[in-house]
C-alpha atoms as a PDB file:
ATOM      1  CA  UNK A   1      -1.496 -43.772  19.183  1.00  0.00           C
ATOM      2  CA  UNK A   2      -2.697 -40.271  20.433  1.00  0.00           C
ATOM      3  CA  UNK A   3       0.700 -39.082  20.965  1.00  0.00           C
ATOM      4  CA  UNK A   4       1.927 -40.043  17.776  1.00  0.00           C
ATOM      5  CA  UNK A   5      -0.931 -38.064  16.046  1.00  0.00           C
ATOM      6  CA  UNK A   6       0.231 -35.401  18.214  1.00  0.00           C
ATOM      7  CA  UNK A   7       3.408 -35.606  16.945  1.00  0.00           C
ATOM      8  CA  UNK A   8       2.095 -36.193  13.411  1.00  0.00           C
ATOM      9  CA  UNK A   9       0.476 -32.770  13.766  1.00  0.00           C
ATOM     10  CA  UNK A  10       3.618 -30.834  15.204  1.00  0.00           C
ATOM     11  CA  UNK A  11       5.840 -31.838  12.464  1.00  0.00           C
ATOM     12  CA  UNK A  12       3.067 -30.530   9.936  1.00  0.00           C
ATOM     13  CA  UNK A  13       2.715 -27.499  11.375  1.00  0.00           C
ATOM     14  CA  UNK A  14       6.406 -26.982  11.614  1.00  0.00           C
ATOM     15  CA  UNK A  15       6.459 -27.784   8.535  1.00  0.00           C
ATOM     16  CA  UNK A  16       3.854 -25.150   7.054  1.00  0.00           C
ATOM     17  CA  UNK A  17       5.827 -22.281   9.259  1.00  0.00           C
ATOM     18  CA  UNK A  18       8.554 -23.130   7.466  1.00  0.00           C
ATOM     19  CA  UNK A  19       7.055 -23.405   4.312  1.00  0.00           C
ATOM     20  CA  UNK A  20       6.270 -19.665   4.641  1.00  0.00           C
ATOM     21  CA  UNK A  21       9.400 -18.025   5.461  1.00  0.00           C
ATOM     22  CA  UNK A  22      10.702 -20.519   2.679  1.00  0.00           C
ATOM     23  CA  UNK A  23       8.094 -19.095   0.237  1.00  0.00           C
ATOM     24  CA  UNK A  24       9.755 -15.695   0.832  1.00  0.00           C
ATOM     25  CA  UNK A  25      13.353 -16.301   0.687  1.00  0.00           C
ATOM     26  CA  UNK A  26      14.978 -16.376  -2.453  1.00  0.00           C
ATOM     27  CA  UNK A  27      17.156 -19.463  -3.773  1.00  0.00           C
ATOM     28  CA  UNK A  28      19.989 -17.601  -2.172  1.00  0.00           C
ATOM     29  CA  UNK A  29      18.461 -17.581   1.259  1.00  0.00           C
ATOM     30  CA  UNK A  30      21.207 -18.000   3.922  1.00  0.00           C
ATOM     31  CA  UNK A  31      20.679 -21.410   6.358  1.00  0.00           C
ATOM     32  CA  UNK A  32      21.077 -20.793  10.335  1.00  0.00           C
ATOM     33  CA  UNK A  33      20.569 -22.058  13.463  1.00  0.00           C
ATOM     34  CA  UNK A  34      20.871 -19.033  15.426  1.00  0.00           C
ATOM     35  CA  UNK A  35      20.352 -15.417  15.069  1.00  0.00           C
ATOM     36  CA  UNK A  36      24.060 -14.621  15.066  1.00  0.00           C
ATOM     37  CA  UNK A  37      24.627 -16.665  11.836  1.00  0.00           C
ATOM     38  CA  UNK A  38      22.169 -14.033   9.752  1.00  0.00           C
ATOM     39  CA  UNK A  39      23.211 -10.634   8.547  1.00  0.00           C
ATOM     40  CA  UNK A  40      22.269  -7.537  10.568  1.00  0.00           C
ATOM     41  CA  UNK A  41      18.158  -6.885   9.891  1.00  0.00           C
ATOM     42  CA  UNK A  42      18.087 -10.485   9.913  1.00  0.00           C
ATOM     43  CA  UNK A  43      17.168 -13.521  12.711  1.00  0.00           C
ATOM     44  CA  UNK A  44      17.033 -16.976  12.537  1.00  0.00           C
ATOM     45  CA  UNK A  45      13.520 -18.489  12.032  1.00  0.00           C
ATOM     46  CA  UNK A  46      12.795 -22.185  10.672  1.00  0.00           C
ATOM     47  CA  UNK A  47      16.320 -22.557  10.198  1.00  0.00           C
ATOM     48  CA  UNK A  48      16.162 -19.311   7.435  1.00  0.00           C
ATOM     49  CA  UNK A  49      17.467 -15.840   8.065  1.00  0.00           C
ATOM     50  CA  UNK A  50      14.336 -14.037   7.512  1.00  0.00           C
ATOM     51  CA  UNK A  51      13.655 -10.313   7.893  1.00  0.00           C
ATOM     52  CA  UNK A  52      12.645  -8.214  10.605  1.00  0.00           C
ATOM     53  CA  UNK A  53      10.033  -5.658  10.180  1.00  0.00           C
ATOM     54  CA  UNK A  54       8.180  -2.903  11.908  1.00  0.00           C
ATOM     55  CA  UNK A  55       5.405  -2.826   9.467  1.00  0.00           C
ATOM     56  CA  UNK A  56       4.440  -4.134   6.212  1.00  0.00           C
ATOM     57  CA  UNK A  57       6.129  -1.085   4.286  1.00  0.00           C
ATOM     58  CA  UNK A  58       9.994  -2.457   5.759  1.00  0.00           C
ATOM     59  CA  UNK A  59       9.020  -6.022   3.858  1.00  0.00           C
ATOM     60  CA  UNK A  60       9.040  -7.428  -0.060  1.00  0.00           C
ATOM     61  CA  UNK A  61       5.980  -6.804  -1.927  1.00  0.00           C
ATOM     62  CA  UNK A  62       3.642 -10.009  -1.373  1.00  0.00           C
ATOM     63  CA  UNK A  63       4.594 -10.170   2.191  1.00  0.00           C
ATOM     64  CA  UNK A  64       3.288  -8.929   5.593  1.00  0.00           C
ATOM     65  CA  UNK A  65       4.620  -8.343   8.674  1.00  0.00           C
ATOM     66  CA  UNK A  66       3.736 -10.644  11.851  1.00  0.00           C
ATOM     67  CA  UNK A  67       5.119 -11.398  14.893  1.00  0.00           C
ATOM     68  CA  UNK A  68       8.493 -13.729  15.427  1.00  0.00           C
ATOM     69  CA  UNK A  69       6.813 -17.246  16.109  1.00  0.00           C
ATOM     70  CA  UNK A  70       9.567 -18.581  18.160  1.00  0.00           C
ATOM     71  CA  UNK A  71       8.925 -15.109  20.379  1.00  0.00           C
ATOM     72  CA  UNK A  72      10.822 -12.267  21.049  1.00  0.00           C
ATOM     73  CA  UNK A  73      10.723  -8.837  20.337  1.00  0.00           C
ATOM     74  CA  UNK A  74      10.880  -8.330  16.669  1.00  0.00           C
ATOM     75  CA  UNK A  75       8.629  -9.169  13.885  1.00  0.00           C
ATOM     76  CA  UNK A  76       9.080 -10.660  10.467  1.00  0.00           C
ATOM     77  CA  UNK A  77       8.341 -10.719   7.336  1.00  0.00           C
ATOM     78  CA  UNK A  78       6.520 -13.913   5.619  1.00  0.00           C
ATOM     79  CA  UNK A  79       4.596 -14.473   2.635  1.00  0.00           C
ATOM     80  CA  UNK A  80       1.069 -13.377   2.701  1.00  0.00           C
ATOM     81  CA  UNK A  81      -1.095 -16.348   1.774  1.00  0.00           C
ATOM     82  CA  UNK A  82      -3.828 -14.066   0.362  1.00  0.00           C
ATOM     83  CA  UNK A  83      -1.816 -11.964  -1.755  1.00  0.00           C
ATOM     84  CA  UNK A  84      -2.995 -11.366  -5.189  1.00  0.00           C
ATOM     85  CA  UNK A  85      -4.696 -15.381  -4.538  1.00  0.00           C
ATOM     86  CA  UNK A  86      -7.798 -14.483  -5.657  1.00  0.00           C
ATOM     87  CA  UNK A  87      -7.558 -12.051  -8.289  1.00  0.00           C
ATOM     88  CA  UNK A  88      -4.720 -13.218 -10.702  1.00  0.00           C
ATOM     89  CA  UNK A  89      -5.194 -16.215 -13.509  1.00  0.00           C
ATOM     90  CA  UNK A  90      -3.700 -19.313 -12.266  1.00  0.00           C
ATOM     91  CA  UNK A  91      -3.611 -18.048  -8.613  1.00  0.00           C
ATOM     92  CA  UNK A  92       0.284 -16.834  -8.681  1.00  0.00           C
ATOM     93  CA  UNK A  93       1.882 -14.293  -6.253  1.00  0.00           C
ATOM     94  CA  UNK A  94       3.396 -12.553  -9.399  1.00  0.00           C
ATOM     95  CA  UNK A  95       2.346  -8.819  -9.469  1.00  0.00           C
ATOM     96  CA  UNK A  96       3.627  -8.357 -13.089  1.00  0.00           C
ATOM     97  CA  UNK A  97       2.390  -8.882 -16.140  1.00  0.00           C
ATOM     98  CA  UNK A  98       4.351 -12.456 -17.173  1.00  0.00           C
ATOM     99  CA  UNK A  99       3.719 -15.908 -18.087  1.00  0.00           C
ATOM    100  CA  UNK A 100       0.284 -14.438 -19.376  1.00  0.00           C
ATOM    101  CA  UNK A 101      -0.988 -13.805 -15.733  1.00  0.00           C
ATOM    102  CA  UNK A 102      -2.962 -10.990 -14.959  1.00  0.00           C
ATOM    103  CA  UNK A 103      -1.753  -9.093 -11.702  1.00  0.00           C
ATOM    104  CA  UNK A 104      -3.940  -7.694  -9.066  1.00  0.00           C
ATOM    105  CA  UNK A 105      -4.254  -3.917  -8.668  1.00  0.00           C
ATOM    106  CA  UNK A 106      -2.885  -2.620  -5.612  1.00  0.00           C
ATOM    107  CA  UNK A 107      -1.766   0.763  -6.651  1.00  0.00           C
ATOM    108  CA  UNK A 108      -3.816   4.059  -7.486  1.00  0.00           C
ATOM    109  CA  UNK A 109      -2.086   6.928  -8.531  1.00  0.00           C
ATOM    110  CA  UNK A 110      -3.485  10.431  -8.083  1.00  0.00           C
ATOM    111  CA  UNK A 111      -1.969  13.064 -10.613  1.00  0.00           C
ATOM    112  CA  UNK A 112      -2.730  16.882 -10.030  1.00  0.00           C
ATOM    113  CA  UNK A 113      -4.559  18.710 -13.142  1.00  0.00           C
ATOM    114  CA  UNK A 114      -5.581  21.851 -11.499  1.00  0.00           C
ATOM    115  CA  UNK A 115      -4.726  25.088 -13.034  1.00  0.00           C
ATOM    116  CA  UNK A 116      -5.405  28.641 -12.674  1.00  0.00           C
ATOM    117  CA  UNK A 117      -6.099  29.921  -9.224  1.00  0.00           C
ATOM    118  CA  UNK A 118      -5.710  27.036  -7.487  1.00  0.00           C
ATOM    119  CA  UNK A 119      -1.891  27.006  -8.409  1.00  0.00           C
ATOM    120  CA  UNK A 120      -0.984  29.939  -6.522  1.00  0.00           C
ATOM    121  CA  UNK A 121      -0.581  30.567  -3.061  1.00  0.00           C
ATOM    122  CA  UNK A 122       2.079  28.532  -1.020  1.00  0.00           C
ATOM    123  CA  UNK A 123       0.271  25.010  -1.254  1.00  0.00           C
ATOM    124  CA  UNK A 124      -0.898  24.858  -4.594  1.00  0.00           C
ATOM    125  CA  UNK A 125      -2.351  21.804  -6.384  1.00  0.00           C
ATOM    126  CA  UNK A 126      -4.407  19.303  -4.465  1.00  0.00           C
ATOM    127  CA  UNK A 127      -4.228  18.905  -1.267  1.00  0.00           C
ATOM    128  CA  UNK A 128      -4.285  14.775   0.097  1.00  0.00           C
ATOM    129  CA  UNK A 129      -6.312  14.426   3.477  1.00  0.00           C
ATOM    130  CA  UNK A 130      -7.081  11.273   2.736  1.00  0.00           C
ATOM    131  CA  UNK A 131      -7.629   8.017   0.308  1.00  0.00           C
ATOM    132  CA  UNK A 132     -10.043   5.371   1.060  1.00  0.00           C
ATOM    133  CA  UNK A 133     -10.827   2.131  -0.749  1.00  0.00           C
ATOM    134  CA  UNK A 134     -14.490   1.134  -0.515  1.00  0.00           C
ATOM    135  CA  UNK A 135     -16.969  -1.438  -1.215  1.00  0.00           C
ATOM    136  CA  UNK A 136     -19.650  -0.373  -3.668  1.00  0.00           C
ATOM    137  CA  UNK A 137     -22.128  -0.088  -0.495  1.00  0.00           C
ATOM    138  CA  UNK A 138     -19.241   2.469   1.109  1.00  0.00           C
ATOM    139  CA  UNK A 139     -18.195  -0.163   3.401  1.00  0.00           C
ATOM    140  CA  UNK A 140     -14.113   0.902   4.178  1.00  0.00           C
ATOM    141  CA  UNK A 141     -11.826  -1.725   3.037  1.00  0.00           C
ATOM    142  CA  UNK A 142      -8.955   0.265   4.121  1.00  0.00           C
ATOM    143  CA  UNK A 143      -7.070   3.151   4.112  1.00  0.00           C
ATOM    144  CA  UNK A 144      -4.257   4.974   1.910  1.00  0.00           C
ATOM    145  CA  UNK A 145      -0.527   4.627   2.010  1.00  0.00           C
ATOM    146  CA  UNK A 146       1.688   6.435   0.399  1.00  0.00           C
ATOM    147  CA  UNK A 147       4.559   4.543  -1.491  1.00  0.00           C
ATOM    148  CA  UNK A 148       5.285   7.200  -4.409  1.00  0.00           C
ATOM    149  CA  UNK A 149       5.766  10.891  -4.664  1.00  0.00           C
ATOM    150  CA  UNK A 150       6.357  13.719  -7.012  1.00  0.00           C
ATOM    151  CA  UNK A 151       5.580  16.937  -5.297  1.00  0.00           C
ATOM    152  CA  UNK A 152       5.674  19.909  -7.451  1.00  0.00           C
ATOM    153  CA  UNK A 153       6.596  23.379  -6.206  1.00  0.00           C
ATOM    154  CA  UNK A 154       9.602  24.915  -4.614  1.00  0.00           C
ATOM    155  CA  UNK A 155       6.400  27.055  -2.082  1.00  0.00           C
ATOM    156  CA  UNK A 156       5.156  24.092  -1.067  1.00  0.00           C
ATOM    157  CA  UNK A 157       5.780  23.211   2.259  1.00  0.00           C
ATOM    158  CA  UNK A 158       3.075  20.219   3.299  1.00  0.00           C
ATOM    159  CA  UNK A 159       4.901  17.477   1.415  1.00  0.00           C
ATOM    160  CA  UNK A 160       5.484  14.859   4.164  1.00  0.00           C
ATOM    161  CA  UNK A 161       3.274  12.097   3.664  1.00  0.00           C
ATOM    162  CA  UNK A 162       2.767  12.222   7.450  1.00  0.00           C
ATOM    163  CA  UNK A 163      -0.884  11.713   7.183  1.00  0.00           C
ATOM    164  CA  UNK A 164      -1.236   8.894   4.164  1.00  0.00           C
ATOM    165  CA  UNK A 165       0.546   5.695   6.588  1.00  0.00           C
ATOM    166  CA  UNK A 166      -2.444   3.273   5.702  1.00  0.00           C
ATOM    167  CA  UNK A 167      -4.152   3.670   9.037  1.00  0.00           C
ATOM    168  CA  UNK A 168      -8.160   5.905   9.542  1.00  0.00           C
ATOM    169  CA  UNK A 169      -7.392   9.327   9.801  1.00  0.00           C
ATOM    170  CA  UNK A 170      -8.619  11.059  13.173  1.00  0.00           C
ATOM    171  CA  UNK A 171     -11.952  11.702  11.407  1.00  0.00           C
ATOM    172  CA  UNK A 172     -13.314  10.083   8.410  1.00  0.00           C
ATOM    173  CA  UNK A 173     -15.434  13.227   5.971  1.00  0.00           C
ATOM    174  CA  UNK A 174     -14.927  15.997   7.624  1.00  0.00           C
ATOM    175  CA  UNK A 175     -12.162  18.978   7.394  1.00  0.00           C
ATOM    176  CA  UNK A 176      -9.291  19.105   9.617  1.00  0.00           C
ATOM    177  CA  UNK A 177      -6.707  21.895  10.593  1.00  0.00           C
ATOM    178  CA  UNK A 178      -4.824  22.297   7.463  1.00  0.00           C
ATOM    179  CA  UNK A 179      -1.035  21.543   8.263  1.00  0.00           C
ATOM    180  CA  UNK A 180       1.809  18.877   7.439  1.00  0.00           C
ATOM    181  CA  UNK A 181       0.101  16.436   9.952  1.00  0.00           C
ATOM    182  CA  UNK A 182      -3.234  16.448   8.065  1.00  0.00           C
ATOM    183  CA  UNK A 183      -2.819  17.400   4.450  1.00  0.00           C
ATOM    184  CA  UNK A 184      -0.124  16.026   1.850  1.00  0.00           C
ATOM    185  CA  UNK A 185      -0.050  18.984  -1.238  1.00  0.00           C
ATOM    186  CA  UNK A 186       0.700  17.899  -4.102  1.00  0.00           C
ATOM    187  CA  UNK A 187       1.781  21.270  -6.433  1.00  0.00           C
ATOM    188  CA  UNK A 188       0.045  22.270  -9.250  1.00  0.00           C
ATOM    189  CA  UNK A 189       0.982  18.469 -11.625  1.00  0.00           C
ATOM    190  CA  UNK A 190       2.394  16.591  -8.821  1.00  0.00           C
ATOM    191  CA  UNK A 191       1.427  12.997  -8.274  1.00  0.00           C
ATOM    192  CA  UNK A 192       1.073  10.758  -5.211  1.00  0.00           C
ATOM    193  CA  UNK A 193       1.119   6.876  -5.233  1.00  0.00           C
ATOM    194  CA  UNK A 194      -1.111   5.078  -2.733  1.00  0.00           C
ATOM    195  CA  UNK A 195      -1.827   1.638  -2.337  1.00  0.00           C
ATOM    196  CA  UNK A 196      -4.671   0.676   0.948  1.00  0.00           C
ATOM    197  CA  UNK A 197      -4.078  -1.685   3.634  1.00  0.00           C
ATOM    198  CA  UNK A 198      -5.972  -2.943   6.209  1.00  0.00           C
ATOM    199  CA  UNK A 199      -4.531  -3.530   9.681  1.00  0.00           C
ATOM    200  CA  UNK A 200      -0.775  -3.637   7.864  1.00  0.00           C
ATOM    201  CA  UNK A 201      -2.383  -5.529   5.261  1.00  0.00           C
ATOM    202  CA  UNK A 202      -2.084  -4.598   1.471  1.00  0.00           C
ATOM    203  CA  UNK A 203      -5.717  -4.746   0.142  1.00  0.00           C
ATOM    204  CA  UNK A 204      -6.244  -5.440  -3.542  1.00  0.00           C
ATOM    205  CA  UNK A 205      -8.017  -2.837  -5.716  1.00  0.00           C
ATOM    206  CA  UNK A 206     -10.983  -4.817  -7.154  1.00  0.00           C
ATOM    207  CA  UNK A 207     -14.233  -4.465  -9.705  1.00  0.00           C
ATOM    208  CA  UNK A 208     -16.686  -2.416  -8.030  1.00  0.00           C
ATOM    209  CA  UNK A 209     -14.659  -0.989  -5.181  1.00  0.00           C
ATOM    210  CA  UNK A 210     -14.840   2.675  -4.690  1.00  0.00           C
ATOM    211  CA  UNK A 211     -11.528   5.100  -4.244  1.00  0.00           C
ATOM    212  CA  UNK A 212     -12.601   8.348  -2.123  1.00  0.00           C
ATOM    213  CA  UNK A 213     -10.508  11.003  -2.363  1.00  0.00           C
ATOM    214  CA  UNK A 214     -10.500  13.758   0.396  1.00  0.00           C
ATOM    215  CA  UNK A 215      -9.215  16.616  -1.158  1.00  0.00           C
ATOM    216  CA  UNK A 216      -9.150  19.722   1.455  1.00  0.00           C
ATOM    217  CA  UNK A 217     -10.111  22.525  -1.827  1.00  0.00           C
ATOM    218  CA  UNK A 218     -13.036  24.498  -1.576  1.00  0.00           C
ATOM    219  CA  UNK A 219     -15.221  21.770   0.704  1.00  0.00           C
ATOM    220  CA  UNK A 220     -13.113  23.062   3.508  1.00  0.00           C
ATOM    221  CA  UNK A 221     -13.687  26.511   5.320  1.00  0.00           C
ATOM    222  CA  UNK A 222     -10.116  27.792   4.971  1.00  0.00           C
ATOM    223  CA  UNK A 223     -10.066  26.377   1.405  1.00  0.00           C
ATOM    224  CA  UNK A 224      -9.830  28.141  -1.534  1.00  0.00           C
ATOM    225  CA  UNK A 225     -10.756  26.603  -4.766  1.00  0.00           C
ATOM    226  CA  UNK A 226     -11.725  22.891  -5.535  1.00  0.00           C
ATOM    227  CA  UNK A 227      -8.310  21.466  -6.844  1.00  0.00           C
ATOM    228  CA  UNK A 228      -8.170  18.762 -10.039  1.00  0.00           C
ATOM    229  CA  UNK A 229      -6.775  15.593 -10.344  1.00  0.00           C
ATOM    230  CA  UNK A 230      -7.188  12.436 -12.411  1.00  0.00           C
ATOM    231  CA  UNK A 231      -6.952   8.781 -10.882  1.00  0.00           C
ATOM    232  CA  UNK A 232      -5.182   6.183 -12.342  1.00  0.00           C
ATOM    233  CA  UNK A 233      -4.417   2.537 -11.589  1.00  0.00           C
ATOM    234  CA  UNK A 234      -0.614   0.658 -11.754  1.00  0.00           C
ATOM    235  CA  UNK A 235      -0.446  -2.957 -12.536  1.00  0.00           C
ATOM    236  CA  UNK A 236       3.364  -3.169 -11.564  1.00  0.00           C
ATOM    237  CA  UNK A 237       2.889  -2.931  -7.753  1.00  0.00           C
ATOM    238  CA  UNK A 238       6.799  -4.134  -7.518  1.00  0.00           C
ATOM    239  CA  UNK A 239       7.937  -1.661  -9.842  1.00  0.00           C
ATOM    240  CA  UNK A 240       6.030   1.069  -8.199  1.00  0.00           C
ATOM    241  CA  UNK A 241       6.826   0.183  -4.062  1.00  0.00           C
ATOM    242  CA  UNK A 242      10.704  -0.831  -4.956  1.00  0.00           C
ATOM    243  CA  UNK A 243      12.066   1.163  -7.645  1.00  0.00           C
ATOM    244  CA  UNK A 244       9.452   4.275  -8.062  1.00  0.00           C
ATOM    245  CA  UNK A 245       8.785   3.123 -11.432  1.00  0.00           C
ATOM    246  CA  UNK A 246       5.384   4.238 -12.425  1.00  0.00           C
ATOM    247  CA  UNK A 247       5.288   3.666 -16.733  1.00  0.00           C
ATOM    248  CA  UNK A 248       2.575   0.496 -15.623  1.00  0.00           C
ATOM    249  CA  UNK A 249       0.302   3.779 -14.126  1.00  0.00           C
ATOM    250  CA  UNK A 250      -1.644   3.672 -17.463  1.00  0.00           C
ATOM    251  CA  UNK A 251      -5.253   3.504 -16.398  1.00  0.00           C
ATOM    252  CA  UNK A 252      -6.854   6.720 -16.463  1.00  0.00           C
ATOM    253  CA  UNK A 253     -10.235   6.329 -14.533  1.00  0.00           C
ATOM    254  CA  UNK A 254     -11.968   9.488 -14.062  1.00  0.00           C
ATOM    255  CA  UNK A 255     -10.820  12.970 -12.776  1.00  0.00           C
ATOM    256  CA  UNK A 256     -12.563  14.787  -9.836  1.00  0.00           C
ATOM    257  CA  UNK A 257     -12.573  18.038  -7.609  1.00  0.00           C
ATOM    258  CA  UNK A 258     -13.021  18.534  -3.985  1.00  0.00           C
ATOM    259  CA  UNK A 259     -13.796  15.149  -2.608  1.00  0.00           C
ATOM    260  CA  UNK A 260     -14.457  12.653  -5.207  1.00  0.00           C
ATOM    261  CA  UNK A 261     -15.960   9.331  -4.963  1.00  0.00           C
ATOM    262  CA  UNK A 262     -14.662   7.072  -7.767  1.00  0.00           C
ATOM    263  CA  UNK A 263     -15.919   3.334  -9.294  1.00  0.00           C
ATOM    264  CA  UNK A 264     -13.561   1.127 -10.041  1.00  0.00           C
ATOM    265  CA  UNK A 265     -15.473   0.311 -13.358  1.00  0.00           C
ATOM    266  CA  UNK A 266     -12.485  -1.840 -15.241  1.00  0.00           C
ATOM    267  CA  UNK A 267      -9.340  -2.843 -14.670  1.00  0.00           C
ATOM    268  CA  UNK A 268      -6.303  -3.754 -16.802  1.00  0.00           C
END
């Protein structure tokens, strides 16, 4: 009787793994029983070609990346269980506005608004060091990533995005040496799309939450002038990560100079 619980208990949790990889696969997901039978960027896992990934940025929106359970070297991509779970009407996965759900926020969008003196000079606008989502008592739920730019400028040479990958920066509010490692400029109206995670994790923007923006301006001794920018939320995280789409960025919060501490006081 033991062993057949036993086995009762492997089939179920066979069953859940595949359940997952299942969840997201389309309908057209391709059937295997080895690796070789999946296209390239593919492997064979719960009988479903499923993707590899490095990190959560190579997979779908609503996934996350984890290591292959039947081993090996590479990781996949399966559906995140918590994604969008607790925050939407019904508790769906969508992250669009159908069927009358309401999506989670995972998407801020910083615009440039500075004018004057802070547009001239070779990095003009605001320049990035770093986003940070926070609970309202400055607890760090994670950590920018940047998934959408517009950089403004043909002078402007720190556009790389090098130091927004969704992990702490080296030091958390205080001024680094400004170059292409430690500062993303944005040009006087350019825009940068973020959205935080949390050890690969996409974290979802909620009531209450704080969004700190590091901006290197004036604060910083080799700065020059406080920059402006406003911050607005996307509801159409898809639309945003996949296609650079951002007409759902509609939700104007607050503007800010320098570093700016912002409340997430309503969402769509």
């Amino acid at each position: 009787m033991k062993n057949f619980n036993r086995l009762l208990g492997l089939i179920f949790v066979g069953l859940a793994s595949t359940a997952m990889f299942v969840a997201c696969a389309d309908d057209t997901a391709q059937s295997c029983l080895l690796d070789t039978d999946c296209d390239p960027g593919l492997v064979c896992e719960s009988e479903i070609c499923v993707q590899t990934c490095a990190t959560v940025a190579d997979c779908p929106v609503g996934d996350r990346c984890v290591p292959r359970p039947s081993g090996g070297a590479e990781n996949v991509c399966e559906v995140d269980p918590d994604f969008n779970n607790s925050t939407t009407n019904n508790n769906t996965t969508g992250t669009n506005n159908t069927n009358n759900n309401t999506p989670a926020v995972y998407v801020a969008l910083i615009q440039d608004t500075t004018t004057g003196v802070g547009c001239d000079g070779d990095n003009p606008g605001s320049d990035i060091i770093y986003v940070s989502l926070e609970a309202d008592d400055g607890t760090i739920k994670g950590f920018g990533e940047a998934i959408y730019e517009d950089y403004v400028g043909d002078e402007n040479v720190y556009t790389l995005g090098a130091n927004l990958d969704g992990s702490a920066p080296n030091s958390v509010g205080t001024c680094p040496e400004f170059n292409e490692d430690n500062v993303t400029a944005l040009g006087c109206g350019g825009a940068l799309g973020v959205r935080f995670l949390n050890g690969g994790t996409p974290v979802a923007i909620e009531l209450g939450d704080q969004i700190r923006i590091f901006e290197f301006g004036g604060q910083c001794p080799t700065g020059t002038t406080d920059d402006a920018f406003d911050l607005i939320l996307c509801n159409d995280t898809d639309a945003v990560v996949n296609d650079t789409n951002i007409s759902s960025c509609t939700k104007n919060l607050a503007g800010g100079e320098g570093e700016t501490v912002i409340t997430i006081s309503s969402l769509f």
